[in-house]
PDB file of N, CA and C in Angstrom:
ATOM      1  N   UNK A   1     158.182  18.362  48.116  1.00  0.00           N
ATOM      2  CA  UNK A   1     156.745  18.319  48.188  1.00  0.00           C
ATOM      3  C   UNK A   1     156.136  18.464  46.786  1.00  0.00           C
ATOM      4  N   UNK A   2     156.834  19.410  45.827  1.00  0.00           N
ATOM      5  CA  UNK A   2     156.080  19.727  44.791  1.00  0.00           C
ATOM      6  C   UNK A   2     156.214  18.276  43.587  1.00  0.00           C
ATOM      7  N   UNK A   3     157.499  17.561  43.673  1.00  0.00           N
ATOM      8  CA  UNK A   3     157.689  16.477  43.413  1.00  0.00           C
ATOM      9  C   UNK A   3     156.387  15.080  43.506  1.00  0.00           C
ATOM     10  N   UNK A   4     156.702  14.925  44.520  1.00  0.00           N
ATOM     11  CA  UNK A   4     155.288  14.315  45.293  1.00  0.00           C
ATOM     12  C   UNK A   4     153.822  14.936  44.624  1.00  0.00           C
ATOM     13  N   UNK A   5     153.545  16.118  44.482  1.00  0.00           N
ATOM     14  CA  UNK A   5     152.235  16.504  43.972  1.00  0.00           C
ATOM     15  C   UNK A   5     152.482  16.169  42.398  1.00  0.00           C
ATOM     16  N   UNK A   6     153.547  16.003  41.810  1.00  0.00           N
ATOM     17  CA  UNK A   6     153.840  16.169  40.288  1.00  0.00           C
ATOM     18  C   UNK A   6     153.645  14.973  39.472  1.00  0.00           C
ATOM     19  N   UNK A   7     153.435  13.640  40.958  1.00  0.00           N
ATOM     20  CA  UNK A   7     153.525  12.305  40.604  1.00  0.00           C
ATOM     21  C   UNK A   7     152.502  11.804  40.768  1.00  0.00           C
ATOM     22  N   UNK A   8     151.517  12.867  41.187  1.00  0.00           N
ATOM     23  CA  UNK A   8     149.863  12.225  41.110  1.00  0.00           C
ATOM     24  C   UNK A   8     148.984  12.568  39.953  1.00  0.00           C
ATOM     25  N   UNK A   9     148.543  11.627  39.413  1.00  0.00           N
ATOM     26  CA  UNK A   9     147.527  12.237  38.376  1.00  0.00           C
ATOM     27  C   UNK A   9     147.019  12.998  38.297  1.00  0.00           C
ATOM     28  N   UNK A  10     146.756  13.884  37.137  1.00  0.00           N
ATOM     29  CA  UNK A  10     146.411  15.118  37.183  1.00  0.00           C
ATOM     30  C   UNK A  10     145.060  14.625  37.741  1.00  0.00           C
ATOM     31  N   UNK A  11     143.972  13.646  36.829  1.00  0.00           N
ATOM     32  CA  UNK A  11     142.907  13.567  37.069  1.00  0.00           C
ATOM     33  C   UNK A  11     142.538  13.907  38.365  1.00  0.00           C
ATOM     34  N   UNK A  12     143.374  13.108  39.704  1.00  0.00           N
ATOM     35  CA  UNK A  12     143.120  12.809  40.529  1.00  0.00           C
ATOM     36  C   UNK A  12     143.481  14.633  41.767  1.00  0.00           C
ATOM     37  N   UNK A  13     143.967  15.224  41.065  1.00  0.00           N
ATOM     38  CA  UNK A  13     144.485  16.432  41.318  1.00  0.00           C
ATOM     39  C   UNK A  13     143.515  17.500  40.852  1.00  0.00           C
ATOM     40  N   UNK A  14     142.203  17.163  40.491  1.00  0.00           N
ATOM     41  CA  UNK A  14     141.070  17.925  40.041  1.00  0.00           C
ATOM     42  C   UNK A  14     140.598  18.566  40.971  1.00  0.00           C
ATOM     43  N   UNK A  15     139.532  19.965  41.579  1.00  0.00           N
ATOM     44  CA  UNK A  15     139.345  20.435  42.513  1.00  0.00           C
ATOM     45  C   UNK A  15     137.953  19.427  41.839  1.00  0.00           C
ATOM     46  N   UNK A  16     137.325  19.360  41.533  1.00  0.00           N
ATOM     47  CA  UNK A  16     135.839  18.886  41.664  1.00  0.00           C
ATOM     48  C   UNK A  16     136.163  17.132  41.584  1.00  0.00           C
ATOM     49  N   UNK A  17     136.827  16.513  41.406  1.00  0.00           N
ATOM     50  CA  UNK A  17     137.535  15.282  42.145  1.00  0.00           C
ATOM     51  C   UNK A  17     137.245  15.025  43.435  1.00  0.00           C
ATOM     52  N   UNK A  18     138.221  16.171  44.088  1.00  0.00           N
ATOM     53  CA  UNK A  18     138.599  16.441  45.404  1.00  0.00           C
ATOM     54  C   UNK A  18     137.773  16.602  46.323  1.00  0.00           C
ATOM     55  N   UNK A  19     136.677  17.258  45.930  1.00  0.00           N
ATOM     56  CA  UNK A  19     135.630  17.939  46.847  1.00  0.00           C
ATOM     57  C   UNK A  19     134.351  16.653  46.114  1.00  0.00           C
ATOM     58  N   UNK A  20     134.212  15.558  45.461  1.00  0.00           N
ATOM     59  CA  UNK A  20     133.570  14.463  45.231  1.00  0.00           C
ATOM     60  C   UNK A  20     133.618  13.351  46.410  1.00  0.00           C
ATOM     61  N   UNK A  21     135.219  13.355  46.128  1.00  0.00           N
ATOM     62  CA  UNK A  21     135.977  12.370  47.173  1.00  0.00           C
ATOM     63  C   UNK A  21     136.000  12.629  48.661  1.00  0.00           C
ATOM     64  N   UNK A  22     135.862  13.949  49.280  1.00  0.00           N
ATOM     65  CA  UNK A  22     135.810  14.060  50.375  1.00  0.00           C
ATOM     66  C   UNK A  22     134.278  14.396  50.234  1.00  0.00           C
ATOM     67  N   UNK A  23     133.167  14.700  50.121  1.00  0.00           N
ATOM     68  CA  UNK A  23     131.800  14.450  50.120  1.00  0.00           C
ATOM     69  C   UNK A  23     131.539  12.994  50.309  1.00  0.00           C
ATOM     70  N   UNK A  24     131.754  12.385  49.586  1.00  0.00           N
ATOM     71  CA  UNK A  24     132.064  11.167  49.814  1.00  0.00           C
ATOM     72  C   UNK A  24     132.492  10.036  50.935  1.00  0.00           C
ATOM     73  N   UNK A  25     134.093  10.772  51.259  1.00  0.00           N
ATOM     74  CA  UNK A  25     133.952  10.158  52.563  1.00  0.00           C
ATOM     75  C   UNK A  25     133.424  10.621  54.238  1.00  0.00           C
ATOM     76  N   UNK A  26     132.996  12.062  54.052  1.00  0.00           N
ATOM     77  CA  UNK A  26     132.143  12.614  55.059  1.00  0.00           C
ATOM     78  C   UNK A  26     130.499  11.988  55.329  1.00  0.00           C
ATOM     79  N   UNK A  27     129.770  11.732  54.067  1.00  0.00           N
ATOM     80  CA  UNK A  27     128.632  10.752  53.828  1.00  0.00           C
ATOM     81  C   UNK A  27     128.776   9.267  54.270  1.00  0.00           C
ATOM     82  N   UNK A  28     129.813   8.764  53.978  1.00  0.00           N
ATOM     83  CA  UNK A  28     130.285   7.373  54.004  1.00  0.00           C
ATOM     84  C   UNK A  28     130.631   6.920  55.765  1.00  0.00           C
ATOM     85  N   UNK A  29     131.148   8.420  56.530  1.00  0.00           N
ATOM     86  CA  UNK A  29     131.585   7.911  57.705  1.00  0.00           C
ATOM     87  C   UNK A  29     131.495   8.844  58.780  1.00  0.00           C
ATOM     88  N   UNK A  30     130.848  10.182  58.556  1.00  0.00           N
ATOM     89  CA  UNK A  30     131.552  10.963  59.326  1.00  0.00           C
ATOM     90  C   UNK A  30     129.532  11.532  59.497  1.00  0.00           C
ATOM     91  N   UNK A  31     128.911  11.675  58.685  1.00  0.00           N
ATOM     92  CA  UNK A  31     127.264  11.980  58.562  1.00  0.00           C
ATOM     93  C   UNK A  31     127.100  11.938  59.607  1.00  0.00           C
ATOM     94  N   UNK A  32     125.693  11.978  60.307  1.00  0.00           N
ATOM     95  CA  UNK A  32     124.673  11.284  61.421  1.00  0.00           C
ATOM     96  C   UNK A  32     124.421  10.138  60.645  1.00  0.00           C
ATOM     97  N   UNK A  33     123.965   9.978  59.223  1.00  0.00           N
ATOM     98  CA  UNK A  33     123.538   8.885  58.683  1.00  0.00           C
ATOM     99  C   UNK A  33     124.177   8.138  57.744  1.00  0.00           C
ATOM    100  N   UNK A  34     125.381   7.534  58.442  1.00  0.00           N
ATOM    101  CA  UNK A  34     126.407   6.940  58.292  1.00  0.00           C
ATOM    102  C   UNK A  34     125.965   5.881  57.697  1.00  0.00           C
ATOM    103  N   UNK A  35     127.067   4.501  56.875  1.00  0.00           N
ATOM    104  CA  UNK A  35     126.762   3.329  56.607  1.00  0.00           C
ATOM    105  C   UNK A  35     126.388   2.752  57.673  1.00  0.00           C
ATOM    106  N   UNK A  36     126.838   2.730  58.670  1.00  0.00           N
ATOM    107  CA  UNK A  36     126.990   2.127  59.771  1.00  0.00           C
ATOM    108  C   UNK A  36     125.761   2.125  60.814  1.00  0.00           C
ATOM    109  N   UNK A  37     125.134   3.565  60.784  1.00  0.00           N
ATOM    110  CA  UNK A  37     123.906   3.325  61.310  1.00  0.00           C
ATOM    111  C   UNK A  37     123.267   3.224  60.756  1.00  0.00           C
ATOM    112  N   UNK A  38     122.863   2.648  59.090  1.00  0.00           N
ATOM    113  CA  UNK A  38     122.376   2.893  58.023  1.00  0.00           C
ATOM    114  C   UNK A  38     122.229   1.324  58.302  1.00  0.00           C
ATOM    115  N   UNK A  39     122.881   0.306  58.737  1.00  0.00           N
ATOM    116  CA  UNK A  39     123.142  -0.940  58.817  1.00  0.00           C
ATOM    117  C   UNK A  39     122.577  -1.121  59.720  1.00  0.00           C
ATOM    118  N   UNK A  40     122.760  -0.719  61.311  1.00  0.00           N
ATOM    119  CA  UNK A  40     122.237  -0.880  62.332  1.00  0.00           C
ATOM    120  C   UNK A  40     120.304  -0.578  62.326  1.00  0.00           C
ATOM    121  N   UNK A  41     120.028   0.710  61.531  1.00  0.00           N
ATOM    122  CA  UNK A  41     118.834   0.666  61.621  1.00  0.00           C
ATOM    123  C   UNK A  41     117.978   0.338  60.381  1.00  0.00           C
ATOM    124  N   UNK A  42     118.355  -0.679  59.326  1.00  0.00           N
ATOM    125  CA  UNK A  42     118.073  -1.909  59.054  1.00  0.00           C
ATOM    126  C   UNK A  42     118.003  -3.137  59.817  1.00  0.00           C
ATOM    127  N   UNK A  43     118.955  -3.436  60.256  1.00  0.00           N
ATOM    128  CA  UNK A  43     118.381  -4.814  61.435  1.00  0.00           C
ATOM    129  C   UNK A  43     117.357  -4.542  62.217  1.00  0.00           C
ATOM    130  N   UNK A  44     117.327  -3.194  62.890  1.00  0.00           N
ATOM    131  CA  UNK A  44     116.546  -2.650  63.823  1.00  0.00           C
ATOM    132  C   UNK A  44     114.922  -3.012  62.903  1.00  0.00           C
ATOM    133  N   UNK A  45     115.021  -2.567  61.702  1.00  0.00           N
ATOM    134  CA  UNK A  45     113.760  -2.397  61.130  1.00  0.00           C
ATOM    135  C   UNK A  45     112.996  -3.699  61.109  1.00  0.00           C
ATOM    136  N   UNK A  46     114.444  -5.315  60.963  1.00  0.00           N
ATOM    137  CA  UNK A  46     113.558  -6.247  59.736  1.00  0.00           C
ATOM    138  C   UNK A  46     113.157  -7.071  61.204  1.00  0.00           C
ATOM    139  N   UNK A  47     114.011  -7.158  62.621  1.00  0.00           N
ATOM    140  CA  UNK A  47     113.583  -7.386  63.884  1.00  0.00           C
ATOM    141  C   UNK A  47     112.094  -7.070  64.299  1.00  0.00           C
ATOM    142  N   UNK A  48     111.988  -5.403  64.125  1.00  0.00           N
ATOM    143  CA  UNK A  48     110.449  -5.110  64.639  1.00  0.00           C
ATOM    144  C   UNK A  48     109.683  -5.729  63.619  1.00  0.00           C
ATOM    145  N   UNK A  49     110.020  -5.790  62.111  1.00  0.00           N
ATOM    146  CA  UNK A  49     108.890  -6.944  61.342  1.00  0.00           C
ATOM    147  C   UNK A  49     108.520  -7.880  61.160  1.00  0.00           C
ATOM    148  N   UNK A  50     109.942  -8.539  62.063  1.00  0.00           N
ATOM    149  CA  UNK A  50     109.656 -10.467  62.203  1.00  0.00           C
ATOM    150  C   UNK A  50     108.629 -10.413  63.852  1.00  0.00           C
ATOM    151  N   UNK A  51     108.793  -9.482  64.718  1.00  0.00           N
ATOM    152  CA  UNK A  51     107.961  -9.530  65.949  1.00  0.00           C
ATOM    153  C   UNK A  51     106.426  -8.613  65.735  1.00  0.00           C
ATOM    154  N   UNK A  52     106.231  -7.898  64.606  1.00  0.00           N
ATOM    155  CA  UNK A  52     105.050  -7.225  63.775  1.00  0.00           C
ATOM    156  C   UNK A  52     104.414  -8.477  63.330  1.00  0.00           C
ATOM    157  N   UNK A  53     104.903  -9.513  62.810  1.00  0.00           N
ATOM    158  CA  UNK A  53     104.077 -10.578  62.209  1.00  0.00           C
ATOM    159  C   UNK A  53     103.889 -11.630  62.916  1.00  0.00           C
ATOM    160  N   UNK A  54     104.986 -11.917  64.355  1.00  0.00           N
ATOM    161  CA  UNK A  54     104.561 -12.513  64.833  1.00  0.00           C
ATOM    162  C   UNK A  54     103.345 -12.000  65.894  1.00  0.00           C
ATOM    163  N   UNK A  55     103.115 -11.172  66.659  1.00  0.00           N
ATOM    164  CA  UNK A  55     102.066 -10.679  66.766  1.00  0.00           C
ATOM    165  C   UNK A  55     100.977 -10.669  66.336  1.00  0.00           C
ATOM    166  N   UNK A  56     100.842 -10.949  65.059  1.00  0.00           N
ATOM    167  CA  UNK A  56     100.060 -10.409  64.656  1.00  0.00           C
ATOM    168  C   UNK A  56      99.062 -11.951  64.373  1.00  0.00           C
ATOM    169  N   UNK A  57     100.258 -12.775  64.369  1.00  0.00           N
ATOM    170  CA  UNK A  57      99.271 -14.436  64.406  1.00  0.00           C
ATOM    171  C   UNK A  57      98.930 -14.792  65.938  1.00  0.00           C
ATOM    172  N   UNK A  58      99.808 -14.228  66.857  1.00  0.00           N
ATOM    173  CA  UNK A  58      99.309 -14.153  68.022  1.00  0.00           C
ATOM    174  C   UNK A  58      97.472 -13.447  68.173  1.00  0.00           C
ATOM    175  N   UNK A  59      97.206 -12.576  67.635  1.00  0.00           N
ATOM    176  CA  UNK A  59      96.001 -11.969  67.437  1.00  0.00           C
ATOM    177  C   UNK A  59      95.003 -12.253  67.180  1.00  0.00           C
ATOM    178  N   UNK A  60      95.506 -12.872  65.838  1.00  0.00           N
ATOM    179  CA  UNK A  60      94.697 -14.538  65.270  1.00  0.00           C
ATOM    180  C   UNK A  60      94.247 -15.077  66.211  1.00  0.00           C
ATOM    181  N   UNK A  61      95.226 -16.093  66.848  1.00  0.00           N
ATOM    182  CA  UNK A  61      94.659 -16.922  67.506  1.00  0.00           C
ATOM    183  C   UNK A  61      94.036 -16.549  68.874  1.00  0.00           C
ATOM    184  N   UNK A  62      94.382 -15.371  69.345  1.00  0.00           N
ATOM    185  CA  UNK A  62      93.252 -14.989  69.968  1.00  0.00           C
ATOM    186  C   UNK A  62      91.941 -14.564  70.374  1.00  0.00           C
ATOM    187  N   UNK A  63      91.753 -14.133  68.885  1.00  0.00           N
ATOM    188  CA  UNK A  63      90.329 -13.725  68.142  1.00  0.00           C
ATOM    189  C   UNK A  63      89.742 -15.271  68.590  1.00  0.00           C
ATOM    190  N   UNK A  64      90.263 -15.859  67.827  1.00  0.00           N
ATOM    191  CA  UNK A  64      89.773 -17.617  67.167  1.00  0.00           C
ATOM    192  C   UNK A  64      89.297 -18.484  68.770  1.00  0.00           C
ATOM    193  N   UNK A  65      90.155 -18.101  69.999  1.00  0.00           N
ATOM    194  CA  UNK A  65      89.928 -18.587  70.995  1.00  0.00           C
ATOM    195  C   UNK A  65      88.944 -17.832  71.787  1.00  0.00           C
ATOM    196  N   UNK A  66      88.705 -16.582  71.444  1.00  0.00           N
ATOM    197  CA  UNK A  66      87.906 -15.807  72.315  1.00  0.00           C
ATOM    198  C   UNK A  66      86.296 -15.889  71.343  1.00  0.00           C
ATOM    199  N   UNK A  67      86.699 -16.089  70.629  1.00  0.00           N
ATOM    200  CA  UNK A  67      85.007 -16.684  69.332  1.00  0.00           C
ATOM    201  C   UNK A  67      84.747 -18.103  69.805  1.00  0.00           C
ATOM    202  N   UNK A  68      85.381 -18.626  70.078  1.00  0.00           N
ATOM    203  CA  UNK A  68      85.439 -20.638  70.200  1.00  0.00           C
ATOM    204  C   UNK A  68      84.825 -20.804  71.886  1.00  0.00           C
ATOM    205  N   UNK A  69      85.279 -19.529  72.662  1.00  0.00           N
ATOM    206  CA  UNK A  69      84.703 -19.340  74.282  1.00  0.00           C
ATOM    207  C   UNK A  69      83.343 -18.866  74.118  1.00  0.00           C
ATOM    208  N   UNK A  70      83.207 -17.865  73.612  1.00  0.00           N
ATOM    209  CA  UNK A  70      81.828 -17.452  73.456  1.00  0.00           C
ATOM    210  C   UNK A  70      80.222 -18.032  72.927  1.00  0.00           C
ATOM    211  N   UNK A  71      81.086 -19.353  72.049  1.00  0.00           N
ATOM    212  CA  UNK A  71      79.803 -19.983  71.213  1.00  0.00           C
ATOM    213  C   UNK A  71      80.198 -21.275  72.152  1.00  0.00           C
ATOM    214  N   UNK A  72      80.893 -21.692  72.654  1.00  0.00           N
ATOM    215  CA  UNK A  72      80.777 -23.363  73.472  1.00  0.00           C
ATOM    216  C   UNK A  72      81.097 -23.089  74.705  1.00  0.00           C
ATOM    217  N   UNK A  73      80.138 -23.730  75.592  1.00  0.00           N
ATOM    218  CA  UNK A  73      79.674 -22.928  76.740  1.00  0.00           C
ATOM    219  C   UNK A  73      80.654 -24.632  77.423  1.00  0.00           C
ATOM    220  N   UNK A  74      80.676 -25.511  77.092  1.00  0.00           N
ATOM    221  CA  UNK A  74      81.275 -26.915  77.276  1.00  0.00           C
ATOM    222  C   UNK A  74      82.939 -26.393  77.670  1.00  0.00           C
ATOM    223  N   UNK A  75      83.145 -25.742  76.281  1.00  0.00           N
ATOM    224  CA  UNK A  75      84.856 -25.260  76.344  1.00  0.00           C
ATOM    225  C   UNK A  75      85.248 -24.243  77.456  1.00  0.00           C
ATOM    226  N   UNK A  76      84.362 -23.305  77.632  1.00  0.00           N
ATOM    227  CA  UNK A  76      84.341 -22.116  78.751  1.00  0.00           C
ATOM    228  C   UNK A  76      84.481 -23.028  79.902  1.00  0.00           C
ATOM    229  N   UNK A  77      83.586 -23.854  80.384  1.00  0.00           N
ATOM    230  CA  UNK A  77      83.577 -24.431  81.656  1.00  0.00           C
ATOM    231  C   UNK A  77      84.973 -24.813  82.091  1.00  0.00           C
ATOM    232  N   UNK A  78      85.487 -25.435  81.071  1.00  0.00           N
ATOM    233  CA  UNK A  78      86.561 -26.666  81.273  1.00  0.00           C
ATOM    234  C   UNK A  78      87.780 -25.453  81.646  1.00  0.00           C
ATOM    235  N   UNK A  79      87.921 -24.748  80.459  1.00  0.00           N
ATOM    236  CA  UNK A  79      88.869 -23.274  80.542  1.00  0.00           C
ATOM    237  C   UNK A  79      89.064 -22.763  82.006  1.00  0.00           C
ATOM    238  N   UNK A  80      87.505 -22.542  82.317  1.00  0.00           N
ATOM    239  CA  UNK A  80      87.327 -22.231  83.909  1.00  0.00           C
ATOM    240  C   UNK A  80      87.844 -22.988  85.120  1.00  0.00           C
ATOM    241  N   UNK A  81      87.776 -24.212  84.984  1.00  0.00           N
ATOM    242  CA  UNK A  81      88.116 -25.381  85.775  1.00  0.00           C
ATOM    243  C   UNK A  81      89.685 -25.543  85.626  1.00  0.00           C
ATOM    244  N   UNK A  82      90.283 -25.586  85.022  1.00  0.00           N
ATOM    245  CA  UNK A  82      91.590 -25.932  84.661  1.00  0.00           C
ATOM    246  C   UNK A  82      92.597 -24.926  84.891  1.00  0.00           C
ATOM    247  N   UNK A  83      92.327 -23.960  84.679  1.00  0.00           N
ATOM    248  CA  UNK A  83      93.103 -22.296  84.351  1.00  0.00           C
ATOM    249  C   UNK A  83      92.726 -21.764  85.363  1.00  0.00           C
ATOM    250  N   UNK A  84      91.711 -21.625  85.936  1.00  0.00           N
ATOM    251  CA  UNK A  84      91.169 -20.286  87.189  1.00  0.00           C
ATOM    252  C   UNK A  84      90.571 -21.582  88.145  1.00  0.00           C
ATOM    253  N   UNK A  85      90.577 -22.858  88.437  1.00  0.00           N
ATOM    254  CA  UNK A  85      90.036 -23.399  89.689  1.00  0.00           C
ATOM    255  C   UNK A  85      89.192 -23.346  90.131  1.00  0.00           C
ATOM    256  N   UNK A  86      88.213 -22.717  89.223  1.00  0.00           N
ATOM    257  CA  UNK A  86      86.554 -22.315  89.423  1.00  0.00           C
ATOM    258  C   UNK A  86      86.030 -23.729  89.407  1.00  0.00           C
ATOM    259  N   UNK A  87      84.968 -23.737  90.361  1.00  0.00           N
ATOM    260  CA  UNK A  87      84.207 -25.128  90.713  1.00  0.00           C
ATOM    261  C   UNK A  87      83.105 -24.597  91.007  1.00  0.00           C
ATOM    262  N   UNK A  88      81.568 -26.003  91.313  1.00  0.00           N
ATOM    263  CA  UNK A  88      80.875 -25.336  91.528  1.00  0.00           C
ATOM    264  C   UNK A  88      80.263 -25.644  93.144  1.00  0.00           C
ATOM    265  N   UNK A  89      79.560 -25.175  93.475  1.00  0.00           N
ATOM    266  CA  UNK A  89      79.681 -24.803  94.999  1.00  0.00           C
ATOM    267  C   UNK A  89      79.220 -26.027  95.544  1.00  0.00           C
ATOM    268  N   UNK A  90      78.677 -27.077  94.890  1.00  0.00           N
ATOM    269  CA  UNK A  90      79.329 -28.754  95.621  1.00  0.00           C
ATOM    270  C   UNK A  90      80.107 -29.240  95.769  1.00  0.00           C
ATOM    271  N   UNK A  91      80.840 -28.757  95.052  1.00  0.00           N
ATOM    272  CA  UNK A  91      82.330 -29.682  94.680  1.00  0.00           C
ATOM    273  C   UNK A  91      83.548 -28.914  95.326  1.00  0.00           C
ATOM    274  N   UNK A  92      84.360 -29.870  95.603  1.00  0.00           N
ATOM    275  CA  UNK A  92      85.687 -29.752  96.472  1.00  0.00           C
ATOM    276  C   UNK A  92      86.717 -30.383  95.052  1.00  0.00           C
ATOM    277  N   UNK A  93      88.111 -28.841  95.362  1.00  0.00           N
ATOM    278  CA  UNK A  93      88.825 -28.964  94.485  1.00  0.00           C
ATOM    279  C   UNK A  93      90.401 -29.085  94.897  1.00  0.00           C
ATOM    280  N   UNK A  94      90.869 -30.482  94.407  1.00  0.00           N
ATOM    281  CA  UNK A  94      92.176 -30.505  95.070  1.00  0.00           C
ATOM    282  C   UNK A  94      93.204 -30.639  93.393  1.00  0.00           C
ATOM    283  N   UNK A  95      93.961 -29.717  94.173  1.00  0.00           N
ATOM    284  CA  UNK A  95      95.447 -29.520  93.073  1.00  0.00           C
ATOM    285  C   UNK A  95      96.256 -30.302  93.415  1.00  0.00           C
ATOM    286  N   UNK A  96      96.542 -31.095  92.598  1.00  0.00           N
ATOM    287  CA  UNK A  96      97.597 -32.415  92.514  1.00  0.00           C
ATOM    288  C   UNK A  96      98.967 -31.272  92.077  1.00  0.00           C
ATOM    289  N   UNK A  97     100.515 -31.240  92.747  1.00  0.00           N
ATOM    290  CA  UNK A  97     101.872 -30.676  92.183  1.00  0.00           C
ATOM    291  C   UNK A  97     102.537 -32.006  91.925  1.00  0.00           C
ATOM    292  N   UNK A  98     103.165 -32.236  90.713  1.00  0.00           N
ATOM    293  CA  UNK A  98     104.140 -32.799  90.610  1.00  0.00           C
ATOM    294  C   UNK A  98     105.390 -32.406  91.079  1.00  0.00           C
ATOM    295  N   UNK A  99     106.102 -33.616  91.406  1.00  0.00           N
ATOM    296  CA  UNK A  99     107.302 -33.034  92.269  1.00  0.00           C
ATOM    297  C   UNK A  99     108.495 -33.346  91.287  1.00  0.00           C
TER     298      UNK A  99
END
């Protein structure tokens, strides 16, 4: 055994080496905040920011459609007619299904 210890570098036989190297690999693998979930909650992060921005043009264009309803009373109607089947109380409304 002492052979074996006699054939390792001293360097590497340092107590503040030793206690570098195992800090090291306790941080590296053994932490709560491992590489590994260190990796995982990066993806996690750049996911919620690609669906943060998409949202967020979603918003846009909802502003833009709910401003565009409010000032054209032409566009509201049609919206109404098409989407909700609203008619007006002369008129008879038949839904065509494609088959």
């Amino acid at each position: 055994m002492k052979e074996l210890f006699q054939k390792i570098p001293p360097f590497f036989r340092n107590f503040y080496f030793l206690a570098a190297f195992l800090f090291l690999i306790w941080m590296l693998f053994f932490d709560t905040n491992d590489i590994i979930t260190q990796a995982r909650l990066n993806s996690k992060e750049s996911e919620l920011e690609n669906s943060k921005a998409f949202y967020e043009e979603k918003i846009i264009e909802v502003k833009n459609d709910q401003e565009a309803l409010l000032n054209d009373k032409e566009l509201l109607e049609e919206i109404a007619r098409e989407k909700y089947l609203m008619k007006k109380e002369d008129e008879d409304v038949y839904i065509v299904v494609e088959e």
